[in-house]
Protein backbone atom coordinates (compact mmCIF):
# COMPACT_ATOMS: atom_id res chain seq x y z
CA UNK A 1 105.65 90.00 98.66
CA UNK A 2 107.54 87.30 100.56
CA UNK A 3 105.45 88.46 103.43
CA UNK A 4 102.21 86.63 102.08
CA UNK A 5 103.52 83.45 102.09
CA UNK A 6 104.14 80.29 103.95
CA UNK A 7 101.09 78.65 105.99
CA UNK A 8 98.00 80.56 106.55
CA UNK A 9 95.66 80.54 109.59
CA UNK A 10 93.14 78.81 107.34
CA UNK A 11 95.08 76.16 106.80
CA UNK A 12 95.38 75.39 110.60
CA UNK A 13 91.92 76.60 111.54
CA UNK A 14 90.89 73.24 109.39
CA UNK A 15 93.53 70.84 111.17
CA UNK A 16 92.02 71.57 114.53
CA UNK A 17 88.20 71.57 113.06
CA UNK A 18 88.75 68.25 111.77
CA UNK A 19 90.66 67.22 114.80
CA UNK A 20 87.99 68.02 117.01
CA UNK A 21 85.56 66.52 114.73
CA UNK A 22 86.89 63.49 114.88
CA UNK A 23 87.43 63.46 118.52
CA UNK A 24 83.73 64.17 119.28
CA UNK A 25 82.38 61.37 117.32
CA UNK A 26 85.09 58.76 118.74
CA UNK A 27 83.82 59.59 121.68
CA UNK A 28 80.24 59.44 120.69
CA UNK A 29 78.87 62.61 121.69
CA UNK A 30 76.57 64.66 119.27
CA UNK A 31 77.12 68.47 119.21
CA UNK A 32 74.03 68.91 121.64
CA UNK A 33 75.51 67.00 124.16
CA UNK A 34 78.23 68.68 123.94
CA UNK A 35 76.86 72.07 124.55
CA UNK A 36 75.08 71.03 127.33
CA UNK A 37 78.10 69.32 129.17
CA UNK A 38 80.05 72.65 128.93
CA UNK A 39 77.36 75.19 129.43
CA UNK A 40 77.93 76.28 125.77
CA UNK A 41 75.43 77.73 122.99
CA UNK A 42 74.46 74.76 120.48
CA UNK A 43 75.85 77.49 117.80
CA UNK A 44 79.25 77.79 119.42
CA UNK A 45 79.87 74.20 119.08
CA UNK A 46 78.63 74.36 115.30
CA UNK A 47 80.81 77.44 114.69
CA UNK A 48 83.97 75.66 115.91
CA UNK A 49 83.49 72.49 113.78
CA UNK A 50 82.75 74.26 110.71
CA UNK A 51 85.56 76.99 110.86
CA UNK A 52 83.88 79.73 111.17
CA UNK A 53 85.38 80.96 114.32
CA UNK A 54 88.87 80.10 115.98
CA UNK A 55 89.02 78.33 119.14
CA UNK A 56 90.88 79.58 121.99
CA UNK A 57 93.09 77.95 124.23
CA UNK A 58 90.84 77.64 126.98
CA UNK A 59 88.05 75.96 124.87
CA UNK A 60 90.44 73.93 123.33
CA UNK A 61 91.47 72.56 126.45
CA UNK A 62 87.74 71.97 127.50
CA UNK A 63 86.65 69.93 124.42
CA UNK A 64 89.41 67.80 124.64
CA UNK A 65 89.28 66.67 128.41
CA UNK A 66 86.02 65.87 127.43
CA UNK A 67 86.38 64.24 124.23
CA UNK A 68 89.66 61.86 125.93
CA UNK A 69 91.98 60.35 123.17
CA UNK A 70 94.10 63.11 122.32
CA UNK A 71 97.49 63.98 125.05
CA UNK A 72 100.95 64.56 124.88
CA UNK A 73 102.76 65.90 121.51
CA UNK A 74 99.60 65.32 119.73
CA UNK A 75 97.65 67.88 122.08
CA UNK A 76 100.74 70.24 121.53
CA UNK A 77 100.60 70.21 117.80
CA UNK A 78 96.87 70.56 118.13
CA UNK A 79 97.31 73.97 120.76
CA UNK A 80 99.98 75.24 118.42
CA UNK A 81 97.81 74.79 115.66
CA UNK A 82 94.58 76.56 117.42
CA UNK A 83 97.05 79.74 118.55
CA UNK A 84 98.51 79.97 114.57
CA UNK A 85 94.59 79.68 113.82
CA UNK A 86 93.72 83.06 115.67
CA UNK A 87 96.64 85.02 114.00
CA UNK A 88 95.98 87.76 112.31
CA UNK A 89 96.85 87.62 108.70
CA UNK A 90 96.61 89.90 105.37
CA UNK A 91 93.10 88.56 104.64
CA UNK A 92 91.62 90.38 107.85
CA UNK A 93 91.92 93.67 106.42
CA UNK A 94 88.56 95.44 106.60
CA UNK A 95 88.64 96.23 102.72
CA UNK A 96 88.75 92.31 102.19
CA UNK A 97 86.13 91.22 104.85
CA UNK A 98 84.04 94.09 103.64
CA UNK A 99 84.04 93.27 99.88
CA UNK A 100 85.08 89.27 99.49
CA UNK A 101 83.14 87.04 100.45
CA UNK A 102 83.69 84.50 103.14
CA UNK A 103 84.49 81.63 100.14
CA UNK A 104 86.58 83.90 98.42
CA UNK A 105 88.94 84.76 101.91
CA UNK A 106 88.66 80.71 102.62
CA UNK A 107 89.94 79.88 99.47
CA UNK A 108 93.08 82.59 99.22
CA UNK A 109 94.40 81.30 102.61
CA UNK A 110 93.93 77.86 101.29
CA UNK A 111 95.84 78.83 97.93
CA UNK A 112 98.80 80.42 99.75
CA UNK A 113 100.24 76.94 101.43
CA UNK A 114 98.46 74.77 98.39
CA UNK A 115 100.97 71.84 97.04
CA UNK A 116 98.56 71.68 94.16
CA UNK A 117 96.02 73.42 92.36
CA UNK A 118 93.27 71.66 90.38
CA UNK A 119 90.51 73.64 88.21
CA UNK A 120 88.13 73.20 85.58
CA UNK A 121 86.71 76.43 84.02
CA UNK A 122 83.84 75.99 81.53
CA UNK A 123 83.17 79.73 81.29
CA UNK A 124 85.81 82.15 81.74
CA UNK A 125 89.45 81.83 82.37
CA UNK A 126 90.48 81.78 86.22
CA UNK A 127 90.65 84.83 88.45
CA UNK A 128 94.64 84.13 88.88
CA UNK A 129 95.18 83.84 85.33
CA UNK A 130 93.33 86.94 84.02
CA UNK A 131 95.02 90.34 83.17
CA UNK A 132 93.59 93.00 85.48
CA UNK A 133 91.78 94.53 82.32
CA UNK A 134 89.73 91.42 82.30
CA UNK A 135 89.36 90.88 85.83
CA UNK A 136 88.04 94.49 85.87
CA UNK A 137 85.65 94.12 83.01
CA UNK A 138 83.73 90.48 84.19
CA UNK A 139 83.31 92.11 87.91
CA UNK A 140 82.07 95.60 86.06
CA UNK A 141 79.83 92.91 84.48
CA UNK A 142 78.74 90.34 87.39
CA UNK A 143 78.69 93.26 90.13
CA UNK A 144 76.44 96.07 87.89
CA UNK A 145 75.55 97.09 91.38
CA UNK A 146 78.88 97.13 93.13
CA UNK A 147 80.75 100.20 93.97
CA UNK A 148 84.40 101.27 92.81
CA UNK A 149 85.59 100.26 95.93
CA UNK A 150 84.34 96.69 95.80
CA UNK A 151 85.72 95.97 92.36
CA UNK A 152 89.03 97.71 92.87
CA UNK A 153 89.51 94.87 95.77
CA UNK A 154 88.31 91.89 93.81
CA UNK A 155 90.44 92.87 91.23
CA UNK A 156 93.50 93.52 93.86
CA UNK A 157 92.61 89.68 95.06
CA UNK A 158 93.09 88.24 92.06
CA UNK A 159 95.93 89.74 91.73
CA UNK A 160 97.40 88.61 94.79
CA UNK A 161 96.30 84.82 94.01
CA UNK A 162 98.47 84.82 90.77
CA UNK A 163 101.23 85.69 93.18
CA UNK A 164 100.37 82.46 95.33
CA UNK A 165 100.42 80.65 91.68
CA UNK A 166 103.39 82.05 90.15
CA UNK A 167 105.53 83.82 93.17
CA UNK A 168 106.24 81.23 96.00
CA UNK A 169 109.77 79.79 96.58
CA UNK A 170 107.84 76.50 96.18
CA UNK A 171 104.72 77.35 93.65
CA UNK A 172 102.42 75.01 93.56
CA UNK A 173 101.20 72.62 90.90
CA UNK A 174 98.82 74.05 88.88
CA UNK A 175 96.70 71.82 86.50
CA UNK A 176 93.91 73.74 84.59
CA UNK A 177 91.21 72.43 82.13
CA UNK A 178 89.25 75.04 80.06
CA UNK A 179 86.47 74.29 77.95
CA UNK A 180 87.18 75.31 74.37
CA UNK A 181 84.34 77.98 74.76
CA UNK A 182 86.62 79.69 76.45
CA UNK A 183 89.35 80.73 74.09
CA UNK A 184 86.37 82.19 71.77
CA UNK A 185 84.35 84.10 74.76
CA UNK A 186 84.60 87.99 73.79
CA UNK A 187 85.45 90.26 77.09
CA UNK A 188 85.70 93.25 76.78
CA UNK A 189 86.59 93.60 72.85
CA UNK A 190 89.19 92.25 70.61
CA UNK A 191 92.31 94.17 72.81
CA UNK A 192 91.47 93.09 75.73
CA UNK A 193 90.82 89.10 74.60
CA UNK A 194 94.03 89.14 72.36
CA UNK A 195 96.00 90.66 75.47
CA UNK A 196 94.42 88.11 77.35
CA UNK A 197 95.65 85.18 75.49
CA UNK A 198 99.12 86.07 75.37
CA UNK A 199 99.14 86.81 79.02
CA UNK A 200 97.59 83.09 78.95
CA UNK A 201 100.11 81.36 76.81
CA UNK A 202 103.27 82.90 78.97
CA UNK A 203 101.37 81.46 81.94
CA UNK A 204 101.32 78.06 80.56
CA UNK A 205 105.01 78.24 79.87
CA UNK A 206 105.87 77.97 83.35
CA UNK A 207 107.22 75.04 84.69
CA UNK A 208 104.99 74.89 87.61
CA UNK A 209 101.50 75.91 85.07
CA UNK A 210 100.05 73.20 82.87
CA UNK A 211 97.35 74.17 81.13
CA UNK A 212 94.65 71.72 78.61
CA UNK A 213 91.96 72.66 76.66
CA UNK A 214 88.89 70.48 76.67
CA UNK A 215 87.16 70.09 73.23
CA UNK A 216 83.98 71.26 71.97
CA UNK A 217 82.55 68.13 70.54
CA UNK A 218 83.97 66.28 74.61
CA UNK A 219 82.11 69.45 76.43
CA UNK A 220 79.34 67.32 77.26
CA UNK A 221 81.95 66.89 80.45
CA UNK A 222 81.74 70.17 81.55
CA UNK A 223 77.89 70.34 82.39
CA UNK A 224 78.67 69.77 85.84
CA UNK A 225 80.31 73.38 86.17
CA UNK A 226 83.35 74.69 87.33
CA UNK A 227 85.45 74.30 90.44
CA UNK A 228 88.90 74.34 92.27
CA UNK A 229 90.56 71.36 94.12
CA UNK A 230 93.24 72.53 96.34
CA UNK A 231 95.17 69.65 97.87
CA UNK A 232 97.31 70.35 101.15
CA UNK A 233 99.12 67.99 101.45
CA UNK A 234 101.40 66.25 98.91
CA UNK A 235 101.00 62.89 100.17
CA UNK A 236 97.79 62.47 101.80
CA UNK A 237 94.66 63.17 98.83
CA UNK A 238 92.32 63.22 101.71
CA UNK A 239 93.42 66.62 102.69
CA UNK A 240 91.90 68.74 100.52
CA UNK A 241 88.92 71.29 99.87
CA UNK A 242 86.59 71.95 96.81
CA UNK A 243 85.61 75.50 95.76
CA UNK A 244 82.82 76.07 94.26
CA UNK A 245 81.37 79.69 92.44
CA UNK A 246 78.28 80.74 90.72
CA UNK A 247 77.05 84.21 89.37
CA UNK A 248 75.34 84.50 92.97
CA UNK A 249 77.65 82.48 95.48
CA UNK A 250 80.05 80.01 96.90
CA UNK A 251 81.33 77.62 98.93
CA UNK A 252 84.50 75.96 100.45
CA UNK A 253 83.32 72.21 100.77
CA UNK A 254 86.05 69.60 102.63
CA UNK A 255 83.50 66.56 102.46
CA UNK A 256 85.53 63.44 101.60
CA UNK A 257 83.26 62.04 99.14
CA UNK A 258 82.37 65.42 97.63
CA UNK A 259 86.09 65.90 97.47
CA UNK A 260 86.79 62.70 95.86
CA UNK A 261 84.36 62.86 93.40
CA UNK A 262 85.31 66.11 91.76
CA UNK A 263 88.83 64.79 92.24
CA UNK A 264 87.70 61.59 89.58
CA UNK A 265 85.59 64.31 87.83
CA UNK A 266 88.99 66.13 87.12
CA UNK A 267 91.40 63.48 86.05
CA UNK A 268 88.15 62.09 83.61
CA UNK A 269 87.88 65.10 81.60
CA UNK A 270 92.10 65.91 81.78
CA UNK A 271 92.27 62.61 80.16
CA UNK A 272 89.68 63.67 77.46
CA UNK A 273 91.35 66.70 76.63
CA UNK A 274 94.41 67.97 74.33
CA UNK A 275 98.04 67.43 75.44
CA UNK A 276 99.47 70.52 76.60
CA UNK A 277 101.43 70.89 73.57
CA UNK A 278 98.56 70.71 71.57
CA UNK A 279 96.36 73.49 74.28
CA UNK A 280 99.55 75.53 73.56
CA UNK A 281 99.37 75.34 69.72
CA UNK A 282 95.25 76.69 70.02
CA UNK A 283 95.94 79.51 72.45
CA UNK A 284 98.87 80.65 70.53
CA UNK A 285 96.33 80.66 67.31
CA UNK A 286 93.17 82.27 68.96
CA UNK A 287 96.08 85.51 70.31
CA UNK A 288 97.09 85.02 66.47
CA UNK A 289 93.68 86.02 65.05
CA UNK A 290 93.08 88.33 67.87
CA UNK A 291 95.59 90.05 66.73
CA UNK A 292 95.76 89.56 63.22
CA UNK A 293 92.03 91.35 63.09
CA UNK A 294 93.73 94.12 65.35
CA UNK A 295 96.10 94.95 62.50
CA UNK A 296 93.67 94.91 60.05
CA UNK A 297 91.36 97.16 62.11
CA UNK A 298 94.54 99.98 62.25
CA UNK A 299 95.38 99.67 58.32
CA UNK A 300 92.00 100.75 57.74
């Protein structure tokens, strides 16, 4: 699996977005003006900023002799970065662009050349972390309307992000907060959930993994929902992106502010949870019951 590692085009599609960015408003040009002073679409200009498309060399080229300011090695970095940007990658098979959505793809290249991995979960445990049984049953259950074909990839994706966790030479660092709720949510019957939290409580074992569990009577700090903080750098906080899901969406957000405050959000309600000794001690009891009421079920 070595092969789905090490920097993805994502990763340098942003560098040159933000790059460019930047450029444009240092030299005080508004994306209209822009478009007009290279015969371009307004759309084409929007499309480049926000990621959505790569930008060839050519283009490149263009928006920087007319931006100014960037020459030299930092114009090479920035062309190497724009041709690694247009590579073709794993997550440009059909199956994924036809069944993920464009979040979902953003947020697996982002994962595979992470440094760190921040998430709060108020609901259900995280995609990476879940056993396929369980990944199976909560898309069965959000995607009533999807076909077999949709679900067997969104499992397989999940799948391949708990590689990106737990696989790398270099894993990341993984630091996850669920709300106690969690631990007690029934998926897919007693099997499944007691399966679940031993395949949980290995997880948290790893050296890389640390896992806390945020108390009921504290989960007044989880109103503001769930989300992932994936920081790219291990020096520089700034470069980072939020993800953010619902039941019917999401969204890869790289606003600084937005960024930041989820990043205080995070580190408030870690500090207001249990030690990871003490998160251990309640997973290891809920797989306990679990599977204490198993056995009872079979000497019946």
């Amino acid at each position: 699996m070595t092969a789905y590692f090490g920097e993805h085009p994502a990763v340098a599609r942003r560098r040159v977005r933000r790059a460019l960015r930047e450029a444009r408003h240092a030299s005080g040009r508004s994306q209209s003006d822009v478009a007009d002073r290279l015969g371009w679409s307004l759309s084409k200009v929007q499309r480049i900023e926000s990621g959505e498309v790569a930008v060839s060399g050519t283009d490149l080229r263009a928006l920087i002799d007319l931006y100014g300011g960037i020459s030299g090695e930092r114009f090479s970095a920035l062309a190497e970065d724009a041709r690694l940007s247009r590579r073709s990658r794993w997550l440009t098979r059909p199956e994924f662009r036809d069944h993920l959505t464009p979040g979902t793809i953003q947020l697996m290249g982002f994962e595979a050349s992470a440094k760190a991995i921040r998430v709060f979960q108020p609901v259900v445990i995280p995609g990476p972390l879940q056993t396929p049984a369980v990944a199976e049953k909560i898309l069965q259950i959000w995607n009533s309307v999807d076909n077999e074909d949709r679900i067997r990839v969104r499992t397989e994706s999940r799948v391949l992000r708990r590689k990106f966790l737990l696989d790398r030479e270099n894993p990341p660092d993984y630091r996850l907060v669920l709300d106690e709720s969690v631990l007690s949510r029934d998926i897919g019957g007693a099997e499944l959930a007691a399966d679940q939290m031993v395949a949980l409580e290995q997880t948290a074992r790893r050296p890389n993994v640390h896992i806390r569990i945020l108390p009921l009577d504290r989960g007044v700090l989880g109103l503001l929902g769930g989300f992932t903080l994936v920081d790219l750098d291990d020096e520089d906080t700034r470069d980072a992106v939020l993800y953010r899901e619902s039941w019917d969406g999401d969204q890869i957000i790289d606003d600084p502010q937005v960024v930041a405050t989820h990043r205080a959000y995070f580190e408030d309600i870690s500090a207001n949870s249990l030690n990871e000794n003490a998160s251990l001690s309640l997973i290891m009891a809920r797989a306990a019951k679990l599977r204490a009421a198993l056995d009872r079920e079979d000497a019946i």
